[in-house]
Every structure is written in structure tokens, then in C-alpha cells.
Protein backbone atom coordinates (compact mmCIF):
# COMPACT_ATOMS: atom_id res chain seq x y z
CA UNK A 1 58.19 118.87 132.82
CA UNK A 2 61.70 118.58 134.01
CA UNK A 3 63.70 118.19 130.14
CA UNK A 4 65.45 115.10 131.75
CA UNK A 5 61.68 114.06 131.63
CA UNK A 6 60.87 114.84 128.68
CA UNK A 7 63.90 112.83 126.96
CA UNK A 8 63.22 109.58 129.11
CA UNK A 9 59.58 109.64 127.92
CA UNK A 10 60.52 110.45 124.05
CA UNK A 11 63.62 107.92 124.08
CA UNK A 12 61.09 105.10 125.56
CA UNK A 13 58.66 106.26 122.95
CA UNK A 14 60.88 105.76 120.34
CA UNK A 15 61.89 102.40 121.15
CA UNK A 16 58.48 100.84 121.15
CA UNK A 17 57.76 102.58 117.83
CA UNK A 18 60.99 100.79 116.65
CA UNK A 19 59.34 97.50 118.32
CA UNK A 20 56.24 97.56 116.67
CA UNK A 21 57.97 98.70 113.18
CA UNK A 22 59.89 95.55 113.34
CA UNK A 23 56.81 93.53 114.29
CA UNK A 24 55.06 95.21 111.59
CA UNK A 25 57.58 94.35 109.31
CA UNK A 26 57.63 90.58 109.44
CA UNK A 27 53.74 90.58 108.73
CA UNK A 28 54.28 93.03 105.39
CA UNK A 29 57.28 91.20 104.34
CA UNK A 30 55.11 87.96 104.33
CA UNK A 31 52.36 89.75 102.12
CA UNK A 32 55.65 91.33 99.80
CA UNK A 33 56.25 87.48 99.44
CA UNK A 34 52.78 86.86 98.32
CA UNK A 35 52.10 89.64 96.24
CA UNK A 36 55.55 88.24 94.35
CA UNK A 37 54.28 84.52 93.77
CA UNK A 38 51.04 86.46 92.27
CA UNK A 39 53.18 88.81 90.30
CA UNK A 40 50.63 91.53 91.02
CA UNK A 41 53.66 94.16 90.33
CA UNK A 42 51.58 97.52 91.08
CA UNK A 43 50.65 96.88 94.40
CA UNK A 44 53.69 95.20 95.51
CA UNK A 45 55.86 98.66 94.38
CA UNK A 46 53.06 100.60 95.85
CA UNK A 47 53.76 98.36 99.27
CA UNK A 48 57.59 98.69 99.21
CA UNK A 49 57.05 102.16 98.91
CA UNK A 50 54.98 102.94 102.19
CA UNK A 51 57.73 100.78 103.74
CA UNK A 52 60.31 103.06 102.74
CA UNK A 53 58.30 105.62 104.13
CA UNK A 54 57.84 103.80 107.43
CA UNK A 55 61.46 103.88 107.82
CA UNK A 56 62.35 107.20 107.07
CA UNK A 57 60.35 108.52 110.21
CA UNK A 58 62.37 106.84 113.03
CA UNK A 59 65.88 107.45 113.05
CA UNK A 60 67.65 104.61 115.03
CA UNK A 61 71.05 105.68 113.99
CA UNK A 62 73.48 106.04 117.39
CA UNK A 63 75.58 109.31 117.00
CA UNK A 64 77.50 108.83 120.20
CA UNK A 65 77.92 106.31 122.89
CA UNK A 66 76.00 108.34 125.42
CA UNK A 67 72.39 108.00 125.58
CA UNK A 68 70.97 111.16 127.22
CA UNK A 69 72.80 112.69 124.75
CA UNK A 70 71.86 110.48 121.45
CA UNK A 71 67.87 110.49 122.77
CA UNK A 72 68.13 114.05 122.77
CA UNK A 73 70.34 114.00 119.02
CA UNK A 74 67.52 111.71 117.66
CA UNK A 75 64.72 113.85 118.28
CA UNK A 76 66.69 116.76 117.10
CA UNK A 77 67.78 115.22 113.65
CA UNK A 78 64.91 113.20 113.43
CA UNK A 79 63.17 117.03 112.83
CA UNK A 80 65.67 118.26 111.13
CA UNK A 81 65.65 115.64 108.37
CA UNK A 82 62.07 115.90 107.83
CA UNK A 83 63.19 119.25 106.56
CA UNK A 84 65.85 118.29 104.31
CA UNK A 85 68.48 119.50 106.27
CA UNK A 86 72.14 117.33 106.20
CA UNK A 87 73.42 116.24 109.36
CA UNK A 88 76.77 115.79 110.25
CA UNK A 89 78.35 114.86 113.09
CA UNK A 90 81.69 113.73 114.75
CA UNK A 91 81.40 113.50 118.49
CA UNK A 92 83.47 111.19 120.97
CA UNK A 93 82.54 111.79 124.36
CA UNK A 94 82.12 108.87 127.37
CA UNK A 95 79.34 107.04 127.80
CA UNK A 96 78.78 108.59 131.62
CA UNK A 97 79.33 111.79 132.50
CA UNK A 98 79.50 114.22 135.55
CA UNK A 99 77.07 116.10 133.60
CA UNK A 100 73.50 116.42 134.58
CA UNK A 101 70.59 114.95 132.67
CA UNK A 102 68.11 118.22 132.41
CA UNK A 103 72.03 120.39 131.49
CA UNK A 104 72.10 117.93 128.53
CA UNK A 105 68.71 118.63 127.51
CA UNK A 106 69.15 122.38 127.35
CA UNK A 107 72.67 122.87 126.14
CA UNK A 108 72.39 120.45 123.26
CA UNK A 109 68.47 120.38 122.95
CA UNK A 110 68.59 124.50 122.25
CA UNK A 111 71.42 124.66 120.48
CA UNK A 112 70.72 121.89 117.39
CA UNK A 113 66.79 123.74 117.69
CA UNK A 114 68.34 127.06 116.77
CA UNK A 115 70.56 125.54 114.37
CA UNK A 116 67.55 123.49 112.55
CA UNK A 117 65.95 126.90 113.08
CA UNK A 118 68.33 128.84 111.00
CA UNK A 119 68.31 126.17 108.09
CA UNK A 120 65.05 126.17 107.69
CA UNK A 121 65.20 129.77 106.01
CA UNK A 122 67.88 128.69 103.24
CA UNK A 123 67.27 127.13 100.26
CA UNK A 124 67.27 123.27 99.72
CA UNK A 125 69.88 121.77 98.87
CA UNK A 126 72.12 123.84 101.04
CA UNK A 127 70.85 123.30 104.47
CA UNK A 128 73.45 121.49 106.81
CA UNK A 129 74.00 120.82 110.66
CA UNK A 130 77.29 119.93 111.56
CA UNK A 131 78.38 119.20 115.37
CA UNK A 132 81.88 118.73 116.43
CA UNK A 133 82.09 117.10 120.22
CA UNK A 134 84.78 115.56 122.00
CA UNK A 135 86.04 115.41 125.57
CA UNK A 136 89.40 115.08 126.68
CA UNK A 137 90.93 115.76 130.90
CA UNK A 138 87.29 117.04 132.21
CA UNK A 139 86.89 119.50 129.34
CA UNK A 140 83.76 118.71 127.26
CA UNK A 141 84.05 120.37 123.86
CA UNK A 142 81.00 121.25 121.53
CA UNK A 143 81.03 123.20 118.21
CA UNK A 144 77.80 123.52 116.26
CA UNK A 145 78.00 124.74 112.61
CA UNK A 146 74.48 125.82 110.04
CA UNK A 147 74.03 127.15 107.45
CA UNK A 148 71.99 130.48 107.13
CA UNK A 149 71.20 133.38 104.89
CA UNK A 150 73.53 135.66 104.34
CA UNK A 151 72.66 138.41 106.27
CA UNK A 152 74.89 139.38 108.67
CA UNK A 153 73.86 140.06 112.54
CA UNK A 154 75.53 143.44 113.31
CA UNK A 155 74.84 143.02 116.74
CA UNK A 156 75.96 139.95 117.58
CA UNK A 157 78.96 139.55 119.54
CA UNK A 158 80.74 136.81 121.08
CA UNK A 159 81.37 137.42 124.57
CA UNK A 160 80.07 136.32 128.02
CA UNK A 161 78.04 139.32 128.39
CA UNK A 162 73.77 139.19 128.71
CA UNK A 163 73.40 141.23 125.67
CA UNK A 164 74.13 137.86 123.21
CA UNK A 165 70.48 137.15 121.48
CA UNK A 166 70.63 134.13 119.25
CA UNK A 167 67.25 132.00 118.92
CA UNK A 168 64.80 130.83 121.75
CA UNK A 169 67.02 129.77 125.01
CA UNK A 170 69.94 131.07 124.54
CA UNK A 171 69.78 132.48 128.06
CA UNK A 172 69.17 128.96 129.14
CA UNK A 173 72.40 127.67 127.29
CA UNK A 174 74.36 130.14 128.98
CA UNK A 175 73.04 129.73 132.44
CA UNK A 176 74.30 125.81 131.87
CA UNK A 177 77.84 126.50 130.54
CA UNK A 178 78.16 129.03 133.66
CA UNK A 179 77.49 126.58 136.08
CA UNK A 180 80.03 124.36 134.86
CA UNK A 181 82.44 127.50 134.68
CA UNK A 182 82.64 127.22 130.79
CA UNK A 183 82.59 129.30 128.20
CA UNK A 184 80.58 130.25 124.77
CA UNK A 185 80.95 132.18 121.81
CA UNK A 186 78.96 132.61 118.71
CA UNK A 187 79.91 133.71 115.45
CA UNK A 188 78.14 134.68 112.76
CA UNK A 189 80.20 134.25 109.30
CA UNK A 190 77.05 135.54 107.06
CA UNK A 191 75.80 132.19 105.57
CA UNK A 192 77.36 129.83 108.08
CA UNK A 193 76.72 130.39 112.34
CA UNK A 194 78.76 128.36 114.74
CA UNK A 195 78.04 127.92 118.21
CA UNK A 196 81.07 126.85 120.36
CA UNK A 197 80.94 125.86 124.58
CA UNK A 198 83.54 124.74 126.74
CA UNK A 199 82.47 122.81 129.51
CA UNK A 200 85.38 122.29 132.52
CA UNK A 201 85.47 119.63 135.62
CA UNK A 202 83.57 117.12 133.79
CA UNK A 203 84.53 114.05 135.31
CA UNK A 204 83.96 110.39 133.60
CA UNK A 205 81.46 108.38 136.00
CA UNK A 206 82.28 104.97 136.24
């Protein structure tokens, strides 16, 4: 399935889950009400509590105002948190972009997995994903940051050459940021990685 695909279908998923949470809601907040008026105080904290739960699985927070790119950013941290990791992000990019749908899946859908990949080894309490992306003049900017552990990839280098390894489709990421004659480097800093592409003749679609 085409990854352009695959993001429709999950972004369209998530929406009717939000649906029927909110229509769930009303009939549990009526029985909250109840259980109140009874002052039955165990059950109504055990009720409040699977609530909380509820809410914790769907993220519905927008993290930019593009929506390829937040459906794929929702599945992403939606994983990520379920792992403790901290999420940070500060991206400002336009709403519609030059930029194909499947591109968007791969550069940002591989990059936050390897990132969430590399977190998942440190310790809790220390695990963070941060992304930095903005686009200014047809130049679309994006910096991922992790945490790691502290060993240091000798190997690793930072240049446009094959020879760069770094997670599961990596090769895919780079194949993307060459058709858009971009560039990407990674650098490994022993307990933080960062991830940085260039994207050029990105042009706003009106």
C-alpha cells in the first residue's frame, strides 16, 4: 500500500475513534452524574479513571497546519508516548505544499520511527523527540533530535554517500531528499542523534 494510503486510511480512522469517544463520553458523563447523586465514591473514581485512560490513547493535538504531515506526526507520537518518550516540536510550514503525499510519508514517517526507535533503549525519564521544521523561499527545513545511549557510532558519517546506515529506511529517506535536490546529514553526539534535510523548490500550492 502506497504510504499516502496508508495515512488517509489511519487519519480517517482516527477521526471516527475521536467521534465515537465523544459520543461515548456524553453517555459516561451522565452515569458520572448518577453515581454522584448516589455518592457511591469507589466506582465513580474507578469510572473517571478508565476515562482518563480513554483519552490518553488518541492524540488529537495539531502539531502543524498541514495535515498529511500532522496524520503522519499523530501516529508517530501517538507510539511514541505510549513509551514514555517527550515530544517536542516547533514546526511552521504551509498548509499546501509542492511536496508529494507518499515523500511525506517516508521522509517524516522514517525519520520520527528511527528516532522513537533510538529512545526506546534509554532509560525513562530521559527519552525525548524533538523536531525543528520550518519553510521559508521553497526551502523546507527539518531537524530531528533523540536521545540515545551513549555509545558512539564510529562509522557513521554525514555525507551524501550510500555508505550512511541509520535505522530501517534510511535509504528511502535519502532517495526522497534527492529527488527534491536536498540534502541530509546525521550526527551522532553519543547520547543525543540529530537528523537534519534540506528540501529545495518547494513551492506553496494555493
Amino acid at each position: 500500500m502506497h504510504y499516502k494510503d496508508i495515512y488517509y486510511e489511519e487519519a480517517e480512522k482516527q477521526n471516527k475513534e475521536v467521534q465515537k469517544l465523544k459520543h461515548d463520553m456524553k453517555h459516561k458523563l451522565h452515569e458520572l452524574y448518577h453515581l454522584l447523586e448516589n455518592s457511591d465514591g469507589h466506582e465513580l473514581s474507578e469510572k473517571i479513571g478508565a476515562m482518563c485512560i480513554e483519552f490518553e490513547q488518541i492524540d488529537e493535538k495539531q502539531y502543524s497546519d498541514n495535515p498529511i504531515v500532522d496524520s503522519v506526526l499523530r501516529i508517530k507520537f501517538g507510539r511514541a508516548k505510549a513509551r514514555g518518550i517527550k515530544v517536542e516540536t516547533s514546526i511552521r510550514i504551509p498548509k499546501q505544499m509542492q511536496l508529494d503525499h507518499g515523500d511525506i510519508g517516508v521522509l517524516y514517517g522514517n525519520l520520527v520511527d528511527n528516532a522513537v526507535e533510538a529512545c526506546s533503549k534509554v532509560p525513562e525519564g530521559q527519552r525525548f523527540v524533538k523536531i525543528e521544521n520550518k519553510y521559508q523561499s521553497g526551502i523546507l527545513l527539518l531537524v530531528i533530535t533523540n536521545s540515545k545511549t551513549g555509545k558512539k557510532n564510529k562509522s557513521l558519517k554525514t555525507t551524501k554517500k550510500d555508505n550512511i546506515r541509520h535505522g530501517h529506511g534510511v535509504q528511502s529517506v535519502r532517495k526522497v531528499v534527492e529527488k527534491y535536490n536536498g540534502t541530509v546529514s546525521f550526527t551522532d553526539k553519543g547520547d543525543i542523534f540529530e537528523v537534519s534535510a534540506m528540501l529545495y523548490g518547494i513551492e506553496v500550492k494555493e
